[in-house]
N, C-alpha and C. Protein backbone atom coordinates (compact mmCIF):
# COMPACT_ATOMS: atom_id res chain seq x y z
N UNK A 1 109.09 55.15 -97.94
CA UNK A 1 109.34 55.87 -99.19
C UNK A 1 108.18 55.72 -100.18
N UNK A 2 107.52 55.06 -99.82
CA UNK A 2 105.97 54.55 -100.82
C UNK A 2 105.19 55.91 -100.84
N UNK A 3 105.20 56.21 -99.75
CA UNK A 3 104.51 57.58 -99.57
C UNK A 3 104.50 58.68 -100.33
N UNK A 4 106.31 58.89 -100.56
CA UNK A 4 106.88 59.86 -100.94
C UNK A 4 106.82 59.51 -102.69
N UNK A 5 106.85 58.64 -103.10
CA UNK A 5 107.04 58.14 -104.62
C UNK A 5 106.40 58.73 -105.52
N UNK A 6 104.71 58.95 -105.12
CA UNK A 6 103.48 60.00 -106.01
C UNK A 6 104.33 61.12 -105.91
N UNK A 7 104.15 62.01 -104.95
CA UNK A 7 104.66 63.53 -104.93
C UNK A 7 105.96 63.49 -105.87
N UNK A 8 107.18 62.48 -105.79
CA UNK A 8 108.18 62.87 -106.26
C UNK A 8 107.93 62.61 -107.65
N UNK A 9 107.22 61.97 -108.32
CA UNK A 9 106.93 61.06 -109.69
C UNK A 9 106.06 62.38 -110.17
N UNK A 10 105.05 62.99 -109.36
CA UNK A 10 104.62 64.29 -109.62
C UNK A 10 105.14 65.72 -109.77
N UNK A 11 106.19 66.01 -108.93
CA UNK A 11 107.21 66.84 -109.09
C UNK A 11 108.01 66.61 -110.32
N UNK A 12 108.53 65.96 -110.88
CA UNK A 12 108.94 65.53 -112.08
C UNK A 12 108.03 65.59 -113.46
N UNK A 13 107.30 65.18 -113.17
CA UNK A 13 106.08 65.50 -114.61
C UNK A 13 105.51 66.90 -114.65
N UNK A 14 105.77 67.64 -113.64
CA UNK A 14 105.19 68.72 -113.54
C UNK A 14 106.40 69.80 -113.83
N UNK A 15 107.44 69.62 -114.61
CA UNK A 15 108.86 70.56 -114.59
C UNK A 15 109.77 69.64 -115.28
N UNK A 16 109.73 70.17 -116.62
CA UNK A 16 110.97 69.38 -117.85
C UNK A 16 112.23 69.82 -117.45
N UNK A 17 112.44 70.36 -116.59
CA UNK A 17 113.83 70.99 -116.32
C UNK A 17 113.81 70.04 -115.10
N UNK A 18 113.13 70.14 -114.25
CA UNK A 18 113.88 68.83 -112.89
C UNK A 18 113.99 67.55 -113.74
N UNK A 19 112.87 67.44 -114.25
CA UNK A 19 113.01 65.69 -114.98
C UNK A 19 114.55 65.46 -115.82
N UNK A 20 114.60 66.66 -116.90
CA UNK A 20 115.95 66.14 -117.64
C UNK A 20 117.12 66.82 -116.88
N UNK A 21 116.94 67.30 -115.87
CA UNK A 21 118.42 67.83 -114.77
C UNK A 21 118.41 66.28 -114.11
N UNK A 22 117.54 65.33 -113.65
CA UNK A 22 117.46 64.42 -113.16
C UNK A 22 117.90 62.94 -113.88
N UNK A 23 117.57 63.02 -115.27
CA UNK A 23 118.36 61.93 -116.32
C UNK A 23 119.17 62.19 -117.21
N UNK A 24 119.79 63.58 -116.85
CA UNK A 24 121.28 63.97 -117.01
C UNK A 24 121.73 63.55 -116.24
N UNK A 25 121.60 63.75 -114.36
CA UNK A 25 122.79 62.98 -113.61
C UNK A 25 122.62 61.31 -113.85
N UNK A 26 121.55 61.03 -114.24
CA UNK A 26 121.04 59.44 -114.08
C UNK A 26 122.50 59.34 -114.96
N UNK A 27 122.57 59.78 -116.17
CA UNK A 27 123.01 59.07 -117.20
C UNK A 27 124.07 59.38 -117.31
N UNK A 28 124.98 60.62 -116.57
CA UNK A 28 126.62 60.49 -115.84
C UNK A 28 126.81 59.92 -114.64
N UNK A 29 125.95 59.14 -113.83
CA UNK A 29 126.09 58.83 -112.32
C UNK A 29 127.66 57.46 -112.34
N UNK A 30 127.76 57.42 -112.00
CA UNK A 30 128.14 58.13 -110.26
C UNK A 30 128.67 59.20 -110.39
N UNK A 31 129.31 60.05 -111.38
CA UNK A 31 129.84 60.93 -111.68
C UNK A 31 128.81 62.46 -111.12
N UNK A 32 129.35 63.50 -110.54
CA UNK A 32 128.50 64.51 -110.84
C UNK A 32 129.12 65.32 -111.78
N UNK A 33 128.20 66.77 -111.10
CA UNK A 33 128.45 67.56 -112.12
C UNK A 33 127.88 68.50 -111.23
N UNK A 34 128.32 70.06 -112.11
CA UNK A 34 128.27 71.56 -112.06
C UNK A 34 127.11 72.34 -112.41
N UNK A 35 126.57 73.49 -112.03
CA UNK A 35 125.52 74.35 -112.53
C UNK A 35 125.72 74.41 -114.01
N UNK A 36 126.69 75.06 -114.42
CA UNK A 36 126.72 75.58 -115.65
C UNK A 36 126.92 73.94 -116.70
N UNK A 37 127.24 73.08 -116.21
CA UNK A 37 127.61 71.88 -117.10
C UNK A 37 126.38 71.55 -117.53
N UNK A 38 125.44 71.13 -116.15
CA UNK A 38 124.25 70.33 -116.11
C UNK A 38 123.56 71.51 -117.34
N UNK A 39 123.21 72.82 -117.10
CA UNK A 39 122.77 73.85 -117.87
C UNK A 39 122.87 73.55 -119.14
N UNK A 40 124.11 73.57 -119.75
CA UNK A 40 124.57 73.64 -121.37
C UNK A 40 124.08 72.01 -121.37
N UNK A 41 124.42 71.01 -120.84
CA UNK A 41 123.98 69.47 -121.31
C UNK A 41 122.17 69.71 -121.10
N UNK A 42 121.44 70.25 -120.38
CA UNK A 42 119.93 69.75 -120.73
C UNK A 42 119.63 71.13 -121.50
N UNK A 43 120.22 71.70 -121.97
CA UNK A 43 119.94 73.16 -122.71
C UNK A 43 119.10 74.01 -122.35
N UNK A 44 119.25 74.75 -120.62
CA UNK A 44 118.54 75.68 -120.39
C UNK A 44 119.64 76.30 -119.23
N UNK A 45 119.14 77.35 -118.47
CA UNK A 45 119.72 78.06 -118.21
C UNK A 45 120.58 77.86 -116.90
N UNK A 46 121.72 78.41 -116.05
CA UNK A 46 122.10 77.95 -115.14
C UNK A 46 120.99 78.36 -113.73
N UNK A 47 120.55 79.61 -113.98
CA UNK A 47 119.35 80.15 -113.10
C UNK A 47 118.41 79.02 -113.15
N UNK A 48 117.95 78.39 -114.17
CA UNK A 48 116.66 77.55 -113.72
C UNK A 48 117.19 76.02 -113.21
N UNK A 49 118.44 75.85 -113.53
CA UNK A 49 118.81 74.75 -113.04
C UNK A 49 119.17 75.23 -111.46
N UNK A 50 119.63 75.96 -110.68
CA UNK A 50 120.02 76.31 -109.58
C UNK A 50 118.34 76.09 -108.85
N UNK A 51 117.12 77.01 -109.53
CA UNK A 51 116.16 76.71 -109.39
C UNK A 51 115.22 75.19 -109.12
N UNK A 52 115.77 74.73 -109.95
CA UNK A 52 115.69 73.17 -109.96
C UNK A 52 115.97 72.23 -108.89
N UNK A 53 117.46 72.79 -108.69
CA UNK A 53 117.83 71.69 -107.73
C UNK A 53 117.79 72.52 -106.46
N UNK A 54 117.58 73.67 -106.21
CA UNK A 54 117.21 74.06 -104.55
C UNK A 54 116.03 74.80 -104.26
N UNK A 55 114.96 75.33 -105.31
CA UNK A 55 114.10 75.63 -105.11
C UNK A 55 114.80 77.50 -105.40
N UNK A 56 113.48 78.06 -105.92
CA UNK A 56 113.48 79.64 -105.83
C UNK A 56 112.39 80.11 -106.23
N UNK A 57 112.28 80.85 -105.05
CA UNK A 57 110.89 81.67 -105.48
C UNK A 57 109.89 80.80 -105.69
N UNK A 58 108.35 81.49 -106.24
CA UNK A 58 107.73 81.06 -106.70
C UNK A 58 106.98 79.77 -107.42
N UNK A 59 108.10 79.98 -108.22
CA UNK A 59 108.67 78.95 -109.65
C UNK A 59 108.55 77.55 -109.41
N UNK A 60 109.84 77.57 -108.52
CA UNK A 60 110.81 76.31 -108.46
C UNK A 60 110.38 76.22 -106.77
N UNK A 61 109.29 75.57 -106.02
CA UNK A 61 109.11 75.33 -104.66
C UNK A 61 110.22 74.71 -104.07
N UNK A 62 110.82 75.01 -102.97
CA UNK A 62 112.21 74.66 -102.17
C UNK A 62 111.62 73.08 -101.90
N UNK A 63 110.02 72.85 -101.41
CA UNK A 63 110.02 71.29 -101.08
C UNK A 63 109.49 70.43 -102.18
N UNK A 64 109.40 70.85 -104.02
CA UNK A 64 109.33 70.03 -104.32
C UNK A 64 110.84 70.46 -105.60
N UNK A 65 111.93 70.69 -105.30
CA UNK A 65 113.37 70.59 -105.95
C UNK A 65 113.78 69.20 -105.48
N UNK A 66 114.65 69.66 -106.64
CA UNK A 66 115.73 67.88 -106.34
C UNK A 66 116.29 68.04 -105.19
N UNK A 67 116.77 68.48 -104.30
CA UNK A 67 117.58 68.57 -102.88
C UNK A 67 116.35 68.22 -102.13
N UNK A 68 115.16 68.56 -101.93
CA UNK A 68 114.14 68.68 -101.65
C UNK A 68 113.80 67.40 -101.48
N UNK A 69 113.57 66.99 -102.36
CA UNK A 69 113.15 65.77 -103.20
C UNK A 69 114.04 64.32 -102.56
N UNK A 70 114.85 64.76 -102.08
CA UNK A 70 116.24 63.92 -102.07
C UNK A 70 116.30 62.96 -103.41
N UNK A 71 116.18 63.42 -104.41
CA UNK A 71 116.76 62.71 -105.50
C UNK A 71 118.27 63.27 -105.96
N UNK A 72 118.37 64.34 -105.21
CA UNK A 72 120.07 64.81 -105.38
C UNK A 72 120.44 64.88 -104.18
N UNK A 73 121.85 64.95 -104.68
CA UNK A 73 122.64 65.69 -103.53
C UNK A 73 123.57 66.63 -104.00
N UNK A 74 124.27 67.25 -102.55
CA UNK A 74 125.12 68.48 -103.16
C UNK A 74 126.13 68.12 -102.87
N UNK A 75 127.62 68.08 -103.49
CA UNK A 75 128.84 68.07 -102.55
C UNK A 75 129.55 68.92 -103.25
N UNK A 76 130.35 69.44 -101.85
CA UNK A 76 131.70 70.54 -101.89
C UNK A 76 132.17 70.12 -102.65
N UNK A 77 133.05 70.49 -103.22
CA UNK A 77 134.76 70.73 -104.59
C UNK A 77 135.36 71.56 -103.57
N UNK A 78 136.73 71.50 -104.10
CA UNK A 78 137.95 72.52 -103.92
C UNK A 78 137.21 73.65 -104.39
N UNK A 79 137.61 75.02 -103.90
CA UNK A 79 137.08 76.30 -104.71
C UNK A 79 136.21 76.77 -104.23
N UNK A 80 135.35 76.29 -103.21
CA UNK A 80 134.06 76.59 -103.56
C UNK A 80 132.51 76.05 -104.70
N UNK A 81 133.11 75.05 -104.99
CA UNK A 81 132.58 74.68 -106.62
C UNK A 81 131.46 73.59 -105.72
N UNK A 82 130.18 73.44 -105.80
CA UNK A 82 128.54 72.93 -105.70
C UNK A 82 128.90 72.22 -106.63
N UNK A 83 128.89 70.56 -106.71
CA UNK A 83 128.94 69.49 -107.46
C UNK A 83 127.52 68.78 -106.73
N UNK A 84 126.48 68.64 -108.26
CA UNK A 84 125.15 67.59 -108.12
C UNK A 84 125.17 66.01 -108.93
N UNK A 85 124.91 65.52 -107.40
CA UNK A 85 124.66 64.00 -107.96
C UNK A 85 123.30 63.74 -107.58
N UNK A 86 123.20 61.78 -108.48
CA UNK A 86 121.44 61.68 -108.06
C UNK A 86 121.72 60.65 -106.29
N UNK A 87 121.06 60.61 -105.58
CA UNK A 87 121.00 59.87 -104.84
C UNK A 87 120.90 58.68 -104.98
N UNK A 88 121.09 57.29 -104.06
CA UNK A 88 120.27 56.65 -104.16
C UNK A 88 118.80 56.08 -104.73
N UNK A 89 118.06 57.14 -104.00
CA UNK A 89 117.00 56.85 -103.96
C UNK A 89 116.67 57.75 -105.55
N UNK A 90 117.35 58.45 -106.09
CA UNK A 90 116.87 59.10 -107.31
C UNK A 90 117.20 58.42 -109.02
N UNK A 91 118.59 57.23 -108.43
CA UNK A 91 118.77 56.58 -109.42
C UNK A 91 117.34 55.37 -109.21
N UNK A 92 116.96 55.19 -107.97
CA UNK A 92 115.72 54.22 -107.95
C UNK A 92 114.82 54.88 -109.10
N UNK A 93 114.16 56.19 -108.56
CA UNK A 93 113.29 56.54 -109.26
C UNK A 93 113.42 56.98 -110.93
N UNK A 94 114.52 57.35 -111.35
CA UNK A 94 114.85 57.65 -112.96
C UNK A 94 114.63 56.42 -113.55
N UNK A 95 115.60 55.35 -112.70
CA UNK A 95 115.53 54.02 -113.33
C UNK A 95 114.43 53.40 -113.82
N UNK A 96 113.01 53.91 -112.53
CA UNK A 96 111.92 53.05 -112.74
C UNK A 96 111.14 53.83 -114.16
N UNK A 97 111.24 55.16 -113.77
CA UNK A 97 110.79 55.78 -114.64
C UNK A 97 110.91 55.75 -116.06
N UNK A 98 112.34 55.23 -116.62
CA UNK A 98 112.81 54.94 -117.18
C UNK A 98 112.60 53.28 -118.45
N UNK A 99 112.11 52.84 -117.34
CA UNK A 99 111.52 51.03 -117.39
C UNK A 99 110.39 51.41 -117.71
N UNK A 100 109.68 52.34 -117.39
CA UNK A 100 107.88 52.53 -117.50
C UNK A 100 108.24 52.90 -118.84
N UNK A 101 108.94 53.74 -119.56
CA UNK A 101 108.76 54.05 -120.59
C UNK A 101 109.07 53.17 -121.90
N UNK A 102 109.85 52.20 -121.29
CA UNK A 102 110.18 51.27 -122.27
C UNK A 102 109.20 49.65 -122.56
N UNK A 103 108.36 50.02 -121.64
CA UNK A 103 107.22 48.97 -121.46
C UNK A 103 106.02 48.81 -122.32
């Protein structure tokens, strides 16, 4: 995972919308959450958050999104309903990220 740590620490500085879609779940975890929730809590749109966490187009590259990234994950709901949490390995990285800033 040492490998992977630059790119993902880079993917993040490079897109205010993955970073605070990413310490929004940090900071409901274990809990997830919804497109439109995560949207209205980091105040942007549900399109760029969908963008965010699976990649679209252009924009939002499919291998450097949070699914991508494995700093999320996706799980089913009843309904049909896409619920995002951080992984493991994504509460590692918010956390550290997190510590760097308070240093």
């Amino acid at each position: 995972m040492d490998v992977v740590r630059p790119i993902v620490i880079r993917a993040l500085r490079r897109s205010n919308v993955r970073k605070s879609i990413a310490e929004y779940l940090f900071e409901i975890s274990p809990s997830s959450s919804y497109t439109s929730e995560i949207a209205y809590n980091v105040k942007t749109t549900p399109t760029n958050v969908i963008g965010a966490l699976r990649g679209m187009g252009t924009r939002y590259k499919e291998d450097e999104s949070l699914l991508g990234l494995n700093l999320v994950e996706e799980k089913e709901s009843g309904k049909n309903i896409k619920l995002y949490g951080l992984t493991a390995f994504g509460k590692e990285i918010i956390g550290s990220i997190r510590n760097e800033k308070i240093k």
